[in-house]
C-alpha atoms as a PDB file:
ATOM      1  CA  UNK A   1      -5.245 146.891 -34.827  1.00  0.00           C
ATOM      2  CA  UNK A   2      -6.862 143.471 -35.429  1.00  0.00           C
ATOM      3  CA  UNK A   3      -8.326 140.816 -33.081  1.00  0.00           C
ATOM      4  CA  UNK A   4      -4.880 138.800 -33.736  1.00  0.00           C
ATOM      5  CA  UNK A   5      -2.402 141.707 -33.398  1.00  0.00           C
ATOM      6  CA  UNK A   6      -4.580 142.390 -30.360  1.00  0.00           C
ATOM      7  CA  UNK A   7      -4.428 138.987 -28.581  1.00  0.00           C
ATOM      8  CA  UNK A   8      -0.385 138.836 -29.063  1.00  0.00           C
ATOM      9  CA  UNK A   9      -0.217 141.941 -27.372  1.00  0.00           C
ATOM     10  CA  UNK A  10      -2.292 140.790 -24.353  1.00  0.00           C
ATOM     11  CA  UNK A  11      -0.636 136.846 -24.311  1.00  0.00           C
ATOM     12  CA  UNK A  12       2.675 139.097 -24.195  1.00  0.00           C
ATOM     13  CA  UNK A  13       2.164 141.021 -21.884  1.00  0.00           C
ATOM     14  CA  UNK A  14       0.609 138.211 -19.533  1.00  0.00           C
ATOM     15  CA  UNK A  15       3.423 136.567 -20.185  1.00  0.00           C
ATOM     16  CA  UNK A  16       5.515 139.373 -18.947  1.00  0.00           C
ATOM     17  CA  UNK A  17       3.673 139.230 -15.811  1.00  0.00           C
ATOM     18  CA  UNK A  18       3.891 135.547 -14.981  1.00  0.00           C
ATOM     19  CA  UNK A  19       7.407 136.114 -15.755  1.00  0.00           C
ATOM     20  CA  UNK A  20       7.854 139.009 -12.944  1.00  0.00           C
ATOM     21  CA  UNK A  21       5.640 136.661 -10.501  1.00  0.00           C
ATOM     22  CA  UNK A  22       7.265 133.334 -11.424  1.00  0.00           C
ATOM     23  CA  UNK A  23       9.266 131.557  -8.391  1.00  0.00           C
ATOM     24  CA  UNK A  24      12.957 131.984  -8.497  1.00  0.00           C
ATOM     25  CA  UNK A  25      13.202 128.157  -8.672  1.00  0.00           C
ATOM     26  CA  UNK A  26      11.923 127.810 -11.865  1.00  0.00           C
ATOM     27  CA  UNK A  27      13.333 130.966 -13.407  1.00  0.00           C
ATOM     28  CA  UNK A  28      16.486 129.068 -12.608  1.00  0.00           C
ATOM     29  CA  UNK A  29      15.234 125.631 -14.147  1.00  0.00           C
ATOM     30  CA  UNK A  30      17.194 125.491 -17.147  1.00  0.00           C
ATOM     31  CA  UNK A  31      20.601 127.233 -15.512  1.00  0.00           C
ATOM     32  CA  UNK A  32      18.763 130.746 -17.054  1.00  0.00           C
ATOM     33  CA  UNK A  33      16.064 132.433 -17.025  1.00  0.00           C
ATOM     34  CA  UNK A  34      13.257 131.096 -19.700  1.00  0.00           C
ATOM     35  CA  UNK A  35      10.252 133.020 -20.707  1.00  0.00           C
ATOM     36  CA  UNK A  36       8.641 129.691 -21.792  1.00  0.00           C
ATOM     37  CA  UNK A  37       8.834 128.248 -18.492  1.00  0.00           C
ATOM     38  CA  UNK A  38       8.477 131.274 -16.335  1.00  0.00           C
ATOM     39  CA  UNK A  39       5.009 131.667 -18.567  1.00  0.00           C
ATOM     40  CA  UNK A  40       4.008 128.468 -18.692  1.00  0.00           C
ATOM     41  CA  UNK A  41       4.519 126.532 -15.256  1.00  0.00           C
ATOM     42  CA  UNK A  42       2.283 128.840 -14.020  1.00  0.00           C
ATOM     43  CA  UNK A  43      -0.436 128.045 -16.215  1.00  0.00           C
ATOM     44  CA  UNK A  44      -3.503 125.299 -15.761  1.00  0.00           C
ATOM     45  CA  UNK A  45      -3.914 121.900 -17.231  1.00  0.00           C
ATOM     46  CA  UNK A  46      -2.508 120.590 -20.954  1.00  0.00           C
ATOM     47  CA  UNK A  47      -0.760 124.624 -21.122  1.00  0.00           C
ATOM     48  CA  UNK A  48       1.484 124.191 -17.637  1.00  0.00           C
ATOM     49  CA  UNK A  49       2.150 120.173 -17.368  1.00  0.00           C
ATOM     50  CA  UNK A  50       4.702 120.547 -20.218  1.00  0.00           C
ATOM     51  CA  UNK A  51       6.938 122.052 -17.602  1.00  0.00           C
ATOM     52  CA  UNK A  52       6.170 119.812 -15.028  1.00  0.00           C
ATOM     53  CA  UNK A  53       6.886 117.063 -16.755  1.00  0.00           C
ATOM     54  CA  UNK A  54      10.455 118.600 -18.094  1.00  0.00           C
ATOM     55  CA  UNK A  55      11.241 119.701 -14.562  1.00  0.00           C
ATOM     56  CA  UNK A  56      12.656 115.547 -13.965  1.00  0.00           C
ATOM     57  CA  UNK A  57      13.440 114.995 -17.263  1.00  0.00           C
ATOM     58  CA  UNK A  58      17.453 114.445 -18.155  1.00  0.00           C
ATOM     59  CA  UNK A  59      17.060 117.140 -20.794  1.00  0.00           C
ATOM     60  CA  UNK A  60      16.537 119.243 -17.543  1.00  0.00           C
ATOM     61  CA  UNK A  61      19.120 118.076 -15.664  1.00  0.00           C
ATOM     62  CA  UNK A  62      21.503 118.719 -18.721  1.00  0.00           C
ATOM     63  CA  UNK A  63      20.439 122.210 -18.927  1.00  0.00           C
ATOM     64  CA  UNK A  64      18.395 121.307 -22.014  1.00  0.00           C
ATOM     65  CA  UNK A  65      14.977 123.856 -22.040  1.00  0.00           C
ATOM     66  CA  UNK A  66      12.182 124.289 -24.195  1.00  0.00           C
ATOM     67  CA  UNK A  67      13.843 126.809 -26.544  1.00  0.00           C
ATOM     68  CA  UNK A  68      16.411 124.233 -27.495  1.00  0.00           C
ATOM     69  CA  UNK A  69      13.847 121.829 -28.788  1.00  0.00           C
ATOM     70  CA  UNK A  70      11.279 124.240 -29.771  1.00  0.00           C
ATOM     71  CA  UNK A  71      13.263 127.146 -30.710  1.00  0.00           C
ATOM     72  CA  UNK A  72      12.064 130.747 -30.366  1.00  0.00           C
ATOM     73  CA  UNK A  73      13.411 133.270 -27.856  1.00  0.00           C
ATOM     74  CA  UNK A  74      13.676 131.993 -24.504  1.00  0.00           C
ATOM     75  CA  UNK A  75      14.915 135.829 -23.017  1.00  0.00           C
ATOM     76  CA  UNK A  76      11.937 137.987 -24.574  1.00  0.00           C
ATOM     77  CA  UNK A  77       8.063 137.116 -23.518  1.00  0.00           C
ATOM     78  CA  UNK A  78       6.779 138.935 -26.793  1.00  0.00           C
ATOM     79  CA  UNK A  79       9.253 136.988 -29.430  1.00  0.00           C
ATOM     80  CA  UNK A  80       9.025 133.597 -27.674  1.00  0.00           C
ATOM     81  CA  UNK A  81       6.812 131.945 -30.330  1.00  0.00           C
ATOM     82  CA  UNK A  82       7.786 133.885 -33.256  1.00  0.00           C
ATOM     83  CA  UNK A  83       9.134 132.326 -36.213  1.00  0.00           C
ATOM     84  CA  UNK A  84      11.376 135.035 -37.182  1.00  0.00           C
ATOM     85  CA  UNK A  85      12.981 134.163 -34.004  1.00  0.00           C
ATOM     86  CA  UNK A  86      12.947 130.073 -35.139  1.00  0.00           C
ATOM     87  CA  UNK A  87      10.383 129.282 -33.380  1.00  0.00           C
ATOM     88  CA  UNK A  88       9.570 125.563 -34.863  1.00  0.00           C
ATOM     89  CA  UNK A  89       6.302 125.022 -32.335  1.00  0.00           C
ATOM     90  CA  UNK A  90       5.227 121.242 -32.460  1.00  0.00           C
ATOM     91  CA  UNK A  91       6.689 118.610 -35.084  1.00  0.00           C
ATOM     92  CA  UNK A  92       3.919 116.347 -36.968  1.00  0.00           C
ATOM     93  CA  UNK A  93       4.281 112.753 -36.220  1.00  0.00           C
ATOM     94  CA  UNK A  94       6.792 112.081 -38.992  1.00  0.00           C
ATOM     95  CA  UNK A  95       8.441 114.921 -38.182  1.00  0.00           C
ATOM     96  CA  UNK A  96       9.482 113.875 -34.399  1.00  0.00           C
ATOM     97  CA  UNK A  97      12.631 111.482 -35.765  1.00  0.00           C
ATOM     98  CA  UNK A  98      14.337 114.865 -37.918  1.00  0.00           C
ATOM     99  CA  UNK A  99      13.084 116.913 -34.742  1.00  0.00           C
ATOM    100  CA  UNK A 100      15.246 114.876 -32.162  1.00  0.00           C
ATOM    101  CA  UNK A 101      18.067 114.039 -34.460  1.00  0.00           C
ATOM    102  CA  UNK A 102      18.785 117.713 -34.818  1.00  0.00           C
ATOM    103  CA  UNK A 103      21.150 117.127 -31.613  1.00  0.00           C
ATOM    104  CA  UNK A 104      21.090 112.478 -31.550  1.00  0.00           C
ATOM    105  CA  UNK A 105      22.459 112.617 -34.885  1.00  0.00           C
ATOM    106  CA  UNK A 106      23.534 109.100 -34.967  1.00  0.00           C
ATOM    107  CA  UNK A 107      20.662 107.904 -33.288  1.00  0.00           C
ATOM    108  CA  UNK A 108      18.325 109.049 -35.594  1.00  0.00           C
ATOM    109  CA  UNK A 109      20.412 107.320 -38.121  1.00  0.00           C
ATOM    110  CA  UNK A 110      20.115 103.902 -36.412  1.00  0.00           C
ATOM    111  CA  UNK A 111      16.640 104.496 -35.814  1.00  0.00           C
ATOM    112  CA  UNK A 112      15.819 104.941 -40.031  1.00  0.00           C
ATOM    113  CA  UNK A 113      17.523 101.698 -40.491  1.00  0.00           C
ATOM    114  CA  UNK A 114      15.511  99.901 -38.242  1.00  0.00           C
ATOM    115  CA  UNK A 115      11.859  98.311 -38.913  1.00  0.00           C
ATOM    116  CA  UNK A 116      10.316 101.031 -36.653  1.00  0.00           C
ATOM    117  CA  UNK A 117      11.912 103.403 -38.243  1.00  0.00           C
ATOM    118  CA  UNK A 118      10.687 102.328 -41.917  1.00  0.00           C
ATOM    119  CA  UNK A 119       7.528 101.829 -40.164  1.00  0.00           C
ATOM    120  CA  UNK A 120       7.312 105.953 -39.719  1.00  0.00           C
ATOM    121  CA  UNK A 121       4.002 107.083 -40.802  1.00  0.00           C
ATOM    122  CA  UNK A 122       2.151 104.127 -41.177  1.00  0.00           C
ATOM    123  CA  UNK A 123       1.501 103.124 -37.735  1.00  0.00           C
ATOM    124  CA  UNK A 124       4.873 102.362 -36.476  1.00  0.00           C
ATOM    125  CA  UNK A 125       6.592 104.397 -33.533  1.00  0.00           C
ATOM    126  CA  UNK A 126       8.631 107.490 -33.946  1.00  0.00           C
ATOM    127  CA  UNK A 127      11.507 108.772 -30.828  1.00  0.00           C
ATOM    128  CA  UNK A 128       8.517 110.043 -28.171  1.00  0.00           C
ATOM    129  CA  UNK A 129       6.483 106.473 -28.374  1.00  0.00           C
ATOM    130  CA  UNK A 130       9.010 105.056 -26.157  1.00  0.00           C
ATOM    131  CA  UNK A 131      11.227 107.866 -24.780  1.00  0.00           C
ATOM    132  CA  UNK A 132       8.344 110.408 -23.943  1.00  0.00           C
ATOM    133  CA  UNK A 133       8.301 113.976 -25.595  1.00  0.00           C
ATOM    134  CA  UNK A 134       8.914 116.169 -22.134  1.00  0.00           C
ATOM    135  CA  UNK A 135       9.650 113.799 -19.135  1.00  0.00           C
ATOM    136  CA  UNK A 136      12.323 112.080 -21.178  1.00  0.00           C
ATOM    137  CA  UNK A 137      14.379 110.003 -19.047  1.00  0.00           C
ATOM    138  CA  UNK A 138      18.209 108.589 -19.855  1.00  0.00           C
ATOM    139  CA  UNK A 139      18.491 106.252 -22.064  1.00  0.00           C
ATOM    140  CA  UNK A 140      18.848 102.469 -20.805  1.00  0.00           C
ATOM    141  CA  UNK A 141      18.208  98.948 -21.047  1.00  0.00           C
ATOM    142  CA  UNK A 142      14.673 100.022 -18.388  1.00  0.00           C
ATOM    143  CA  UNK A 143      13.034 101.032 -21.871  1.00  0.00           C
ATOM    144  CA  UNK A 144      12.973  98.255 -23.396  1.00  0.00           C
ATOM    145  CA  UNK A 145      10.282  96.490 -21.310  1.00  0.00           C
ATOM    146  CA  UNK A 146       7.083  94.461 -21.283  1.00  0.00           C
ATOM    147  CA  UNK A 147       4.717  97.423 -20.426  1.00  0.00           C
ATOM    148  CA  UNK A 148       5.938  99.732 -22.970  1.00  0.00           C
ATOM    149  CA  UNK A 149       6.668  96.929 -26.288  1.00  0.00           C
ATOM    150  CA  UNK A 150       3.264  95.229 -25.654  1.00  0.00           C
ATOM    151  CA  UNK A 151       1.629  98.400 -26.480  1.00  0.00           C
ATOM    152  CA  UNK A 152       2.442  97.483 -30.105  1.00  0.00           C
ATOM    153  CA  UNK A 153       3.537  94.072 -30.416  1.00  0.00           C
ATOM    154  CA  UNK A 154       4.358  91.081 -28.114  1.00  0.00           C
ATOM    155  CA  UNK A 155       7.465  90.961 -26.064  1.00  0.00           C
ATOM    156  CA  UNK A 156       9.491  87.916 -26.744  1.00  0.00           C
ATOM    157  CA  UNK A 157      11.919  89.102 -29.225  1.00  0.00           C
ATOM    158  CA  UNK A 158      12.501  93.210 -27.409  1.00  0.00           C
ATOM    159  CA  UNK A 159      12.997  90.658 -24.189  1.00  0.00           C
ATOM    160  CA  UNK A 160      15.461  88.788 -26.143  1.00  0.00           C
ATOM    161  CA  UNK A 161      17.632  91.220 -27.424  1.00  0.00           C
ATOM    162  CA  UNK A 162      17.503  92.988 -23.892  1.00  0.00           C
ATOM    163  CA  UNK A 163      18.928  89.846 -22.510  1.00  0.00           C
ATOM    164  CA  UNK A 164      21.789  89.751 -25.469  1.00  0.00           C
ATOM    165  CA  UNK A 165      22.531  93.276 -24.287  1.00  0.00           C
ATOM    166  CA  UNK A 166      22.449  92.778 -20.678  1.00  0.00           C
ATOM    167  CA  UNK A 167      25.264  90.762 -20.345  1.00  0.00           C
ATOM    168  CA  UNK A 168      27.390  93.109 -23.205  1.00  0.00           C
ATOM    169  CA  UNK A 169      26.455  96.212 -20.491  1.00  0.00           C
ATOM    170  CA  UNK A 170      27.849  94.043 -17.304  1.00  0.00           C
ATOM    171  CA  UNK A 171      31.173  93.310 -18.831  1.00  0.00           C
ATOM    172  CA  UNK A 172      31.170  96.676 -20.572  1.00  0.00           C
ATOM    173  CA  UNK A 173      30.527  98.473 -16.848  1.00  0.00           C
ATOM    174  CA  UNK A 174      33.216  96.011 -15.171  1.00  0.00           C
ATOM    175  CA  UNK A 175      35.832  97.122 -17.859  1.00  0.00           C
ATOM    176  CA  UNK A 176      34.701 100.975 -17.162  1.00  0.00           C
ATOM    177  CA  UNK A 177      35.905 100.186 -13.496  1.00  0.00           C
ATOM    178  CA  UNK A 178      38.560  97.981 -14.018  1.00  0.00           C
ATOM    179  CA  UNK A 179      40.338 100.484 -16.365  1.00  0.00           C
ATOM    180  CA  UNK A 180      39.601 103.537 -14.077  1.00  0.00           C
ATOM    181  CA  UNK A 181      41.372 101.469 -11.194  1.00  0.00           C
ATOM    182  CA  UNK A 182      44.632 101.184 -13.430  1.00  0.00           C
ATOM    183  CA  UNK A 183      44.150 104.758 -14.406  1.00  0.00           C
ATOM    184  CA  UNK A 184      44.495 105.975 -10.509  1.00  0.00           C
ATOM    185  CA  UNK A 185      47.314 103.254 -10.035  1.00  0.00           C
ATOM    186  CA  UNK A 186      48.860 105.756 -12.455  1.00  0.00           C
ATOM    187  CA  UNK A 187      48.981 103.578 -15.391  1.00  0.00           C
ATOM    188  CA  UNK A 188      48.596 104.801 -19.063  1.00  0.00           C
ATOM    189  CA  UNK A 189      44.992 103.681 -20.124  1.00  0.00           C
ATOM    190  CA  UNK A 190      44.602 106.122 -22.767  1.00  0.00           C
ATOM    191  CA  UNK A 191      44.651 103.199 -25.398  1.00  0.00           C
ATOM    192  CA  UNK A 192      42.202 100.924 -23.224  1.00  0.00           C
ATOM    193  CA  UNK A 193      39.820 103.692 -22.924  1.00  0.00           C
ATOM    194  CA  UNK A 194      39.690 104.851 -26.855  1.00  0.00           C
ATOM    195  CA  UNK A 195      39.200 101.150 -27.460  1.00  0.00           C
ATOM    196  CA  UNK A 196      36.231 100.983 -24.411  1.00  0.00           C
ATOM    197  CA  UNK A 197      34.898 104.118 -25.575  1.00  0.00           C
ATOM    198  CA  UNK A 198      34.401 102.503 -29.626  1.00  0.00           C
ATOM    199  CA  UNK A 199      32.998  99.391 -28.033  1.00  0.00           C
ATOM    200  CA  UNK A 200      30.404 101.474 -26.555  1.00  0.00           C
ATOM    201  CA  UNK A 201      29.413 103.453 -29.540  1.00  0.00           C
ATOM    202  CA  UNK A 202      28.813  99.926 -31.279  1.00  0.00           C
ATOM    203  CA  UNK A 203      26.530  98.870 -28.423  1.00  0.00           C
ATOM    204  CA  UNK A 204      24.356 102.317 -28.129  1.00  0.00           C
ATOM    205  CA  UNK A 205      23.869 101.302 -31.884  1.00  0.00           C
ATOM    206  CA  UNK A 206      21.711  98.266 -31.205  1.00  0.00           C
ATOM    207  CA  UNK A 207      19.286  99.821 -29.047  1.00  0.00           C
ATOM    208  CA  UNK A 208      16.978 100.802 -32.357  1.00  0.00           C
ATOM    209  CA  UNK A 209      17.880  97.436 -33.806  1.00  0.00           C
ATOM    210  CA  UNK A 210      15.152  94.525 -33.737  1.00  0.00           C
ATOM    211  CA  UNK A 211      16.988  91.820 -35.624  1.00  0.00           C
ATOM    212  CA  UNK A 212      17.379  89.439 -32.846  1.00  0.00           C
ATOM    213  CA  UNK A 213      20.093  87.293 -34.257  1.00  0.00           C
ATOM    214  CA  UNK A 214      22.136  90.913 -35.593  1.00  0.00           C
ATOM    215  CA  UNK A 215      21.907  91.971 -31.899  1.00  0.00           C
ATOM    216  CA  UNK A 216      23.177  88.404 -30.197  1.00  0.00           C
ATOM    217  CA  UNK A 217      26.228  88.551 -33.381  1.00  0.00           C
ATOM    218  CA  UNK A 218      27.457  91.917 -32.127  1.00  0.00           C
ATOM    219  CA  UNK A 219      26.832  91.625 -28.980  1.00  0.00           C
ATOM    220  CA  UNK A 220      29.158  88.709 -28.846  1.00  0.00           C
ATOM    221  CA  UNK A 221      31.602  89.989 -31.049  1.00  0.00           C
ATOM    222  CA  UNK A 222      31.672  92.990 -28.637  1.00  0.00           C
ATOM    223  CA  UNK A 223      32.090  90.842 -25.324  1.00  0.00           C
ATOM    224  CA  UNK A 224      34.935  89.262 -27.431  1.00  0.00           C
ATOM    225  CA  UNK A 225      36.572  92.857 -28.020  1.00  0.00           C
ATOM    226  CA  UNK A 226      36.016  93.309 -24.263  1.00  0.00           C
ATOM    227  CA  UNK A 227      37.663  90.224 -23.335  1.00  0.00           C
ATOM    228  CA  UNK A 228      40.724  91.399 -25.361  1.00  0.00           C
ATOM    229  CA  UNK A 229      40.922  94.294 -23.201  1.00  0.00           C
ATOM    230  CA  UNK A 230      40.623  92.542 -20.424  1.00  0.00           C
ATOM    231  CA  UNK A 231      43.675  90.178 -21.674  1.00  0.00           C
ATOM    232  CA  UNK A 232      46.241  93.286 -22.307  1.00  0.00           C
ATOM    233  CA  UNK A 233      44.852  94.903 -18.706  1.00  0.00           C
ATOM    234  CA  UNK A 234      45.811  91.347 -17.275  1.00  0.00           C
ATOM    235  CA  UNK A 235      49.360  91.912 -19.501  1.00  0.00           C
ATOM    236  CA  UNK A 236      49.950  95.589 -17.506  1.00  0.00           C
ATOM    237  CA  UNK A 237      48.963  93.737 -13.978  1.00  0.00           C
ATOM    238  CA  UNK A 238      51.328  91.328 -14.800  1.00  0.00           C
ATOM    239  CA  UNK A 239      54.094  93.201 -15.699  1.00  0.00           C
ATOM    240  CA  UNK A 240      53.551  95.555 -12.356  1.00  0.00           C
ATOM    241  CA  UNK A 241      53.681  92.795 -10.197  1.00  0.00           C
ATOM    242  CA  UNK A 242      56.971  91.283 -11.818  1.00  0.00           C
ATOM    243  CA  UNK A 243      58.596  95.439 -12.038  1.00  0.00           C
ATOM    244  CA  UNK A 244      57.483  95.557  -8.173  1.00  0.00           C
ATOM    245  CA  UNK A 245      58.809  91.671  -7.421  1.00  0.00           C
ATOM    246  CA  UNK A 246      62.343  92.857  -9.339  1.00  0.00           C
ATOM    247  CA  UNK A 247      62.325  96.338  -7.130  1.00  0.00           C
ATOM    248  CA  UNK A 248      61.928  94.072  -3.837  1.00  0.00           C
ATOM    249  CA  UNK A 249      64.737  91.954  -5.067  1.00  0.00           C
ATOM    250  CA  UNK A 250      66.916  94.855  -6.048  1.00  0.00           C
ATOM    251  CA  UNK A 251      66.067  96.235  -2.346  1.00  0.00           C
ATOM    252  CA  UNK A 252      66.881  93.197  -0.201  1.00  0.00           C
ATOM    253  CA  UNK A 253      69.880  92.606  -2.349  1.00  0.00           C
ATOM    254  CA  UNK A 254      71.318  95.964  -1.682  1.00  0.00           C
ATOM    255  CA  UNK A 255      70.088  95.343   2.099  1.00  0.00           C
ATOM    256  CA  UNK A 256      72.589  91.757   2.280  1.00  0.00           C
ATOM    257  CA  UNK A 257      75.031  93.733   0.746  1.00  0.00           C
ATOM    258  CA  UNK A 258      74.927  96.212   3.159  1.00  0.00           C
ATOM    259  CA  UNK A 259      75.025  93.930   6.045  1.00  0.00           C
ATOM    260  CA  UNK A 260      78.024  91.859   4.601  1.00  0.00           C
ATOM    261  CA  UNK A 261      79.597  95.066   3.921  1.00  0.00           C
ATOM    262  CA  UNK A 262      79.380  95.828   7.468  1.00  0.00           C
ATOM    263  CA  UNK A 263      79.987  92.504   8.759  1.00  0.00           C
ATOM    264  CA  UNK A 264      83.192  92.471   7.185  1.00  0.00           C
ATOM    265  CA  UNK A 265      84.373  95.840   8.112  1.00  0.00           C
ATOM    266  CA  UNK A 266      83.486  94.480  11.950  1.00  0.00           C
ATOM    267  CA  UNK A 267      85.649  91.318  11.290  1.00  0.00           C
ATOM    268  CA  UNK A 268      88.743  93.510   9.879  1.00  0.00           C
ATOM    269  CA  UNK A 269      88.228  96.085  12.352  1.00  0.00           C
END
């Protein structure tokens, strides 16, 4: 046996060990038990922060572990890191976009089309500049600030655009609520919410964009679609009030003609 044949044995069966003698806590990290983070939370330094770092990330909290990004097999300590089992290991720099668009299809797309994207490879950022490789948080309008953007470039035109889309995410987040109100009034939204759910699509779509004046065009044509909604929601209030006006009226009429009714009867009787 050779010294490499040799040293796989012995990092599997450490591996093994750390596995037996991990806490149940992080066993239960990603929903199921994974080798990879049994093994390597457990470790020192550069080989256990990894999993420290994942533990708050959102791809934790969505049940997203390291097998999922890195491949391999997450259930067996001795095929973890083998490439017959896919492991993929760490992408190259200009690999990281094809990487994470394995699963953010779409986002990877907007992301090409964009001048950091055609920057790839020759100094410009790829998905884990801004979004972090393991303590990757959700995505929001936070990332796009002045500590992060200055890194590269100054900050007047990312503040810019985050102001353009600011105001689109208000009016898009009062529309979420306003529709969910007439949804547990028990009106049909169904409509309102595959229009709502389009309009947010388009605005997810400008976070890679850096075309100031593209991002204030759509995000007022967006506001505009928004307002539309908000016009045909106003149409469906308005037509409750005047259904529940006309039941009122059909109510106290039947009421008078009740008490006529019984006036009379008194009179004749």
């Amino acid at each position: 046996m050779n010294c490499k044949a040799i040293i796989a044995v012995l990092g599997a069966v450490l591996c093994t060990i750390l596995l037996l003698l991990a806490p149940a806590r992080v066993q239960a990290a990603a929903g199921t038990k994974v080798v990879c983070v049994s093994c390597h939370s457990t470790l020192p330094g550069k080989y256990g922060e990894p999993v420290a770092l994942w533990q708050g990330s959102i791809h934790a909290e969505s049940g997203i572990a390291c097998n999922s990004c890195h491949g391999g097999d997450p259930a067996d300590a001795a095929n973890a890191m083998s490439p017959a089992r896919g492991f993929l290991g760490v992408p190259k720099e200009r690999d990281v976009p094809a990487f994470c668009g394995r699963c953010h299809v779409g986002v990877e797309k907007d992301y090409r089309a964009s001048a950091h994207g055609r920057a790839l490879g020759s100094g410009g950022p790829n998905c884990v500049t801004c979004h972090g490789n393991h303590a990757v948080v959700k995505a929001s309008l936070q990332l796009i600030n002045e500590k992060s953007c200055s890194r590269c470039h100054g900050f007047e035109r990312a503040r810019l655009i985050r102001e353009a889309m600011e105001e689109t995410e208000k009016r898009m987040a009062a529309m979420e609520g306003k529709i969910a109100t007439f949804r547990g009034r028990g009106v049909d939204t169904e409509r309102l919410e595959k229009g709502l759910f389009a309009l947010r699509n388009s605005y997810r779509s400008l976070f890679h964009n850096v075309d100031v004046g593209m991002v204030r065009a759509e995000s007022e044509r967006i506001r505009g679609e928004l307002e539309r909604l908000d016009k045909i929601l106003r149409k469906v209030d308005e037509a409750e009030r005047v259904r529940k006006l006309a039941g009122v009226a059909v109510v106290a009429s039947l009421l008078l003609a009740a008490l006529l009714f019984s006036l009379l009867r008194k009179s004749y009787d």
